[in-house]
Protein backbone atom coordinates (compact mmCIF):
# COMPACT_ATOMS: atom_id res chain seq x y z
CA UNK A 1 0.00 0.00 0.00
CA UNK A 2 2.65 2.44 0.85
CA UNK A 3 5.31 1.73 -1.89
CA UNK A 4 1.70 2.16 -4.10
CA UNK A 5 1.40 6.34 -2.79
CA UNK A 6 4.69 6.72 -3.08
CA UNK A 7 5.17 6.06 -6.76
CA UNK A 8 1.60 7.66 -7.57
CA UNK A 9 3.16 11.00 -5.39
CA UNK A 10 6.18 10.59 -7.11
CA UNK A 11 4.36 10.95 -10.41
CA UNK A 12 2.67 13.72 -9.25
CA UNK A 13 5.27 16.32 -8.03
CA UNK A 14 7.46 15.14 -11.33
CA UNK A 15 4.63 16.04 -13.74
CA UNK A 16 3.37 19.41 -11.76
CA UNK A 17 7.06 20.46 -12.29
CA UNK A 18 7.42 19.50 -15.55
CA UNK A 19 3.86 21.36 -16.29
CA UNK A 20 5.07 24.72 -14.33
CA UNK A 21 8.65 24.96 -15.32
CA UNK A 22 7.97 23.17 -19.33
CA UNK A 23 10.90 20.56 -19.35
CA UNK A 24 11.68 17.54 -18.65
CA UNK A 25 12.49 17.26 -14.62
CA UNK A 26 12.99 13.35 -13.28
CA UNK A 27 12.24 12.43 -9.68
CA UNK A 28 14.51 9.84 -9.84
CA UNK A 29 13.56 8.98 -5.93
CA UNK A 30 11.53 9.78 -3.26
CA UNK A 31 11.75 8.72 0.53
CA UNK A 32 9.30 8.92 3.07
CA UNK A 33 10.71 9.45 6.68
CA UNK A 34 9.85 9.51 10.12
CA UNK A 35 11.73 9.75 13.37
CA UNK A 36 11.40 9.05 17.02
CA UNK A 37 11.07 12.27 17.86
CA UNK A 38 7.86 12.61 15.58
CA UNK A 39 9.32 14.37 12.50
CA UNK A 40 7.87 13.56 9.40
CA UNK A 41 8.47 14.41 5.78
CA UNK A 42 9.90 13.19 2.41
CA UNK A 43 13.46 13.29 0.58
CA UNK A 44 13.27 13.56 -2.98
CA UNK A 45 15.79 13.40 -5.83
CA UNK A 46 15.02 15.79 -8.15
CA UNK A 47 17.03 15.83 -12.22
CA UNK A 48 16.75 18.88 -14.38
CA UNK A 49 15.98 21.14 -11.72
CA UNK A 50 18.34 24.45 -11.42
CA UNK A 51 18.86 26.99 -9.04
CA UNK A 52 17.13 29.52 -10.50
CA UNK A 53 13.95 27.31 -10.75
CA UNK A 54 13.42 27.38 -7.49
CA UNK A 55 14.36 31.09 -6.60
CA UNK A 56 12.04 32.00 -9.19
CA UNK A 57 9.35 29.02 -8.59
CA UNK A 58 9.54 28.78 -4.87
CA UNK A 59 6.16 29.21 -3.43
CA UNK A 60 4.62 27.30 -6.54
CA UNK A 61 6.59 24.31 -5.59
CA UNK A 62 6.19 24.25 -2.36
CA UNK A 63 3.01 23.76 -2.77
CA UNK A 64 3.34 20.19 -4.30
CA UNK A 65 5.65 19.40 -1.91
CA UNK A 66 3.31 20.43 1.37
CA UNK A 67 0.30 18.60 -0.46
């Protein structure tokens, strides 16, 4: 069930980049975490994404990755 959400919220984020910044991006992987302490969140691997993109793009993606 869980390695199911991942790859469908993998998908996701990759093709809402792809659709705001119009090229190809990769999420080449995405981990889902959580630690004792209750901290909780996801580590993903992101190709084709620049510096700039996310200067420029910052609240939009954040977004997709809060979701």
């Amino acid at each position: 069930m869980i390695t199911e959400e991942l790859l469908q919220v993998r998908s996701d984020i990759e093709n809402n980049l792809r659709m705001l910044l119009g090229r190809a991006v990769r999420v080449t992987e995405l981990y889902a975490f959580a630690l004792p302490c209750g901290c909780n969140g996801i580590t993903a691997n992101i190709r084709g994404l620049e510096l700039d993109d996310i200067e420029v793009f910052e609240e939009q993606m954040l977004i997709y990755f809060k979701k």
